[in-house]
C-alpha atoms as a PDB file:
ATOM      1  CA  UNK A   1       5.450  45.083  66.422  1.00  0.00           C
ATOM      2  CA  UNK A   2       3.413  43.991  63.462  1.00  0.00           C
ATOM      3  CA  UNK A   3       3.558  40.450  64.344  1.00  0.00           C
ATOM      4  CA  UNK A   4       1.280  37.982  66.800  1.00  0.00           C
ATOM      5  CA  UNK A   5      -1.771  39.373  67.031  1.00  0.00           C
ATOM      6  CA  UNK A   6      -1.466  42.762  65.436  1.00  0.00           C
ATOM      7  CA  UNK A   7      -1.903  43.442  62.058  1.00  0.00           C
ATOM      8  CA  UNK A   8      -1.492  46.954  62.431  1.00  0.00           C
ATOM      9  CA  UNK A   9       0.855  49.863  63.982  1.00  0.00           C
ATOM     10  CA  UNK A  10       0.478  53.765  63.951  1.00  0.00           C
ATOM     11  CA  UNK A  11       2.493  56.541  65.324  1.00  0.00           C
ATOM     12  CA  UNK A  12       1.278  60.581  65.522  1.00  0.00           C
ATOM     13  CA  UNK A  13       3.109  63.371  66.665  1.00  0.00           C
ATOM     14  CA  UNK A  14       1.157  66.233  68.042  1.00  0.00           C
ATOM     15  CA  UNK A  15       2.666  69.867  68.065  1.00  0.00           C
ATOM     16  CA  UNK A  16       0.565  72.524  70.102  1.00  0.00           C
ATOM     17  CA  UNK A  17      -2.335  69.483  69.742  1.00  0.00           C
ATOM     18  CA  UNK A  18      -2.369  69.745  66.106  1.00  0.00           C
ATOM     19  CA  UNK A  19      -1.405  66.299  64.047  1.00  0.00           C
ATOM     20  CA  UNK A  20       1.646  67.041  62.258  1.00  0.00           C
ATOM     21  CA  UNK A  21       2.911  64.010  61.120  1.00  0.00           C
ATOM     22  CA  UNK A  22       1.834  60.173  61.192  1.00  0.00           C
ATOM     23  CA  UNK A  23       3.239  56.902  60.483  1.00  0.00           C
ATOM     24  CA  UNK A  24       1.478  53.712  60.239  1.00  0.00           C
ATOM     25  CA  UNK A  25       1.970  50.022  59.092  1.00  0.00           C
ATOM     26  CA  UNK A  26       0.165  47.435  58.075  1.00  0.00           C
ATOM     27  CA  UNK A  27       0.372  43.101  57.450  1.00  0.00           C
ATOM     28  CA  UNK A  28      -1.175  41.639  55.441  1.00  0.00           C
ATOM     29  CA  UNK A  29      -0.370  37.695  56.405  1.00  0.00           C
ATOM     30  CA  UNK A  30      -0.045  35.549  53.295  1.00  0.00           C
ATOM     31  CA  UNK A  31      -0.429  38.192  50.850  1.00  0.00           C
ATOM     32  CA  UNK A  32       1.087  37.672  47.423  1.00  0.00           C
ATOM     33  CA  UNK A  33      -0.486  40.172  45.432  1.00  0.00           C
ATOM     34  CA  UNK A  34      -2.103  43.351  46.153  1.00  0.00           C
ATOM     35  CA  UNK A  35      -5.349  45.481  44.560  1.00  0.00           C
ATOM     36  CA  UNK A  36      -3.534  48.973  44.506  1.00  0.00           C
ATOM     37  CA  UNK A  37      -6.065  50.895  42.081  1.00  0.00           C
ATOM     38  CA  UNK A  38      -7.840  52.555  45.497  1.00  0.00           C
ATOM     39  CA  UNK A  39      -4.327  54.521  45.816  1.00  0.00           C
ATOM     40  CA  UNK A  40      -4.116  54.819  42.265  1.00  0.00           C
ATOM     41  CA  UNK A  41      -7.527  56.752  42.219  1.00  0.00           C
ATOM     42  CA  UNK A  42      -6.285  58.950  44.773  1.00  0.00           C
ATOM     43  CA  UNK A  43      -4.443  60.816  42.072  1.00  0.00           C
ATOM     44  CA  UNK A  44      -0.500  60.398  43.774  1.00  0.00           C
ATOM     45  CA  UNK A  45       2.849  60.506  41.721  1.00  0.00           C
ATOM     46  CA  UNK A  46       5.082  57.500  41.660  1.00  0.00           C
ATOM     47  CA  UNK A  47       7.218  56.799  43.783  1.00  0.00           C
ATOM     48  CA  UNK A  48      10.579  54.295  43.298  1.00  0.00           C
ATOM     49  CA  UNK A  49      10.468  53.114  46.617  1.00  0.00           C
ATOM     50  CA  UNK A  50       9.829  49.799  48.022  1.00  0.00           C
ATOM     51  CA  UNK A  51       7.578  47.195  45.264  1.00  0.00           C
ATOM     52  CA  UNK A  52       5.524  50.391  44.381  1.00  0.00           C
ATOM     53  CA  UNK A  53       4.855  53.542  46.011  1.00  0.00           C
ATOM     54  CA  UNK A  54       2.855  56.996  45.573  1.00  0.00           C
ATOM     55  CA  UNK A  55       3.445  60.459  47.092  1.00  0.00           C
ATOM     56  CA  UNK A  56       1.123  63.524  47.261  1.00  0.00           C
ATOM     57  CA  UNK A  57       1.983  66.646  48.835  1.00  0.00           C
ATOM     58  CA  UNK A  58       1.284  65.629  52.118  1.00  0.00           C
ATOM     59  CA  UNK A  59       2.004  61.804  52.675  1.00  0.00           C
ATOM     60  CA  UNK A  60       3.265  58.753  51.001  1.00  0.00           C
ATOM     61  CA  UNK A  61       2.253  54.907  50.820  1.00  0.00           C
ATOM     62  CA  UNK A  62       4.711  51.693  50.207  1.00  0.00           C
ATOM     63  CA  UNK A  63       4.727  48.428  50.304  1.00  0.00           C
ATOM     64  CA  UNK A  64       7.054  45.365  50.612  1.00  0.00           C
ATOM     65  CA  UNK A  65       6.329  41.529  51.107  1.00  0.00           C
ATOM     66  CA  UNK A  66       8.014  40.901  54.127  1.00  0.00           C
ATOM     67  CA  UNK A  67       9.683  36.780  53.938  1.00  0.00           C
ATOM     68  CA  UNK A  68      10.079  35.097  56.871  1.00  0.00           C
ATOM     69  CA  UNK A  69      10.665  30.992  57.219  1.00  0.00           C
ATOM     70  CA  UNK A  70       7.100  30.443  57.715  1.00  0.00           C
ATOM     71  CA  UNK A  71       5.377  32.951  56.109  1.00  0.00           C
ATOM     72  CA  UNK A  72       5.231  35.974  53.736  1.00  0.00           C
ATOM     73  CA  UNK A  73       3.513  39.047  54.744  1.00  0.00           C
ATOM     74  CA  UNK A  74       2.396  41.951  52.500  1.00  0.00           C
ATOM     75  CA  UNK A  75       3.571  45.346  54.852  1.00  0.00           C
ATOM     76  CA  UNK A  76       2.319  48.508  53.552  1.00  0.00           C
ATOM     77  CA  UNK A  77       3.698  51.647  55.108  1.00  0.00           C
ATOM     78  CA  UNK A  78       2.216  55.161  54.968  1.00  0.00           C
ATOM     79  CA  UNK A  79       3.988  58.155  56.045  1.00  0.00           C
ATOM     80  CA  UNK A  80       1.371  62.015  56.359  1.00  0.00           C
ATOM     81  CA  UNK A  81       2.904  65.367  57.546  1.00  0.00           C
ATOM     82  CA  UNK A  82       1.279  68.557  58.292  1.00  0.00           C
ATOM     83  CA  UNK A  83       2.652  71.066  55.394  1.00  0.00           C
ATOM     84  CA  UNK A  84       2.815  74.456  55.676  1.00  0.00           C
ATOM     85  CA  UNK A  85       4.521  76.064  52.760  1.00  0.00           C
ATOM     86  CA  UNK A  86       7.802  74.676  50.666  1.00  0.00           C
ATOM     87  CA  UNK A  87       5.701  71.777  49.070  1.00  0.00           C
ATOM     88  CA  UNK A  88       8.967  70.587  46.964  1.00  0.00           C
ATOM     89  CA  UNK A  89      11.200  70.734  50.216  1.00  0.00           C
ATOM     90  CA  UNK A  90       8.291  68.411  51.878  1.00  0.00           C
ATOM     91  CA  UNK A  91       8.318  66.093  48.973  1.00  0.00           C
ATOM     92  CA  UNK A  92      11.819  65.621  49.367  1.00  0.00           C
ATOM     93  CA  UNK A  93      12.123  64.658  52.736  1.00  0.00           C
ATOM     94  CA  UNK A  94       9.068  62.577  52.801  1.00  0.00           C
ATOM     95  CA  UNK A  95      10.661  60.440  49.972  1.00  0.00           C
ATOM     96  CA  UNK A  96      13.428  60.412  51.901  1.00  0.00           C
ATOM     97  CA  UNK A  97      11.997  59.258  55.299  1.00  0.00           C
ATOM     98  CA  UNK A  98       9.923  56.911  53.597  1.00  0.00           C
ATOM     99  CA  UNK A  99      13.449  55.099  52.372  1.00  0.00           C
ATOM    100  CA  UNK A 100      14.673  55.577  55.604  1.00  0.00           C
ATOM    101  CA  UNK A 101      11.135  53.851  57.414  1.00  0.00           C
ATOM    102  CA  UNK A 102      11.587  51.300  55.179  1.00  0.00           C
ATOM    103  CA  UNK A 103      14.562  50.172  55.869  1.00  0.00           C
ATOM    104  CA  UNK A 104      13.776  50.178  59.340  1.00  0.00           C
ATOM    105  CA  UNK A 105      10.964  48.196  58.805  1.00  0.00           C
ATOM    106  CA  UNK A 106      12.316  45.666  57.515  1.00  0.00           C
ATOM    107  CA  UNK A 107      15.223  45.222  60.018  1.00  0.00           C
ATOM    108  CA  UNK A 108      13.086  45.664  62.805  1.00  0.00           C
ATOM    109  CA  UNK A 109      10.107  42.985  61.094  1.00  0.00           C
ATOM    110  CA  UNK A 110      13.499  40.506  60.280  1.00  0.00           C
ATOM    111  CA  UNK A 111      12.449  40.458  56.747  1.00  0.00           C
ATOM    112  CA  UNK A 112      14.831  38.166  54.366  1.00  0.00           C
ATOM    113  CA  UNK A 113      15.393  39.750  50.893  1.00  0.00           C
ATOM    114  CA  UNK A 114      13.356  37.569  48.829  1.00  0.00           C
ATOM    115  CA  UNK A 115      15.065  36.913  45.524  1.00  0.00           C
ATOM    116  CA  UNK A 116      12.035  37.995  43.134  1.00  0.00           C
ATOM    117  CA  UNK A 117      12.084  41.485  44.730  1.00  0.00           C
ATOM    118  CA  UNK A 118      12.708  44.132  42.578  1.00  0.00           C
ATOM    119  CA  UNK A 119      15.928  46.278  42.915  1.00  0.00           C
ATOM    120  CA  UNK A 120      13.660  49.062  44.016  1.00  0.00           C
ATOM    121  CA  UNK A 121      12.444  47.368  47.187  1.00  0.00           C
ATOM    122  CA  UNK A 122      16.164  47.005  48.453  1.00  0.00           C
END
């Protein structure tokens, strides 16, 4: 839970002790903007998922503001997987888990749509 006194959450999955994939989140309380040129210099491709997003061959990054009655959190999430050989095929389903961690995200944060979010982060 990203909420009380953590700021941060991260998940790894080790496979024969090698890191093979990795989720994290992070809040940002009170955010309303956000500096995202470090992840631009990092050379990833866009991304249409949550307010902006980036994917390389091996991870992705998001973020949302999260709204709650009190307060409105920045939440960035980043998704990394160990990848072998069908770079495409791991593109794919990274985009697609990062949708579906999203989504989650928010439901499990109790995020209310805020009505200046773009379609995108819906």
């Amino acid at each position: 839970m990203l909420y009380g006194i953590r700021k941060s959450a991260t998940c790894v999955v080790y496979l024969d002790g090698n890191n093979h994939f990795m989720a994290t989140a992070d809040r940002e309380p009170g955010a309303f903007d956000l500096d995202w040129s470090t992840w631009e210099k990092a050379g990833g491709a866009p991304l249409d998922v949550g307010e902006q997003g980036l994917i390389w061959n091996s991870g992705t990054v998001t973020y949302f503001f999260c709204e709650k009655p009190d307060s409105r959190d920045k939440i960035e999430l980043h998704l990394s997987a160990t990848i072998r050989d069908d770079v495409p095929k791991a593109r794919r389903l990274l985009t697609e888990l990062t949708k579906k961690y999203l989504v989650f995200a928010k439901k499990e944060l109790g995020c209310s749509a805020a009505p200046e979010a773009s379609p995108s982060a819906q």
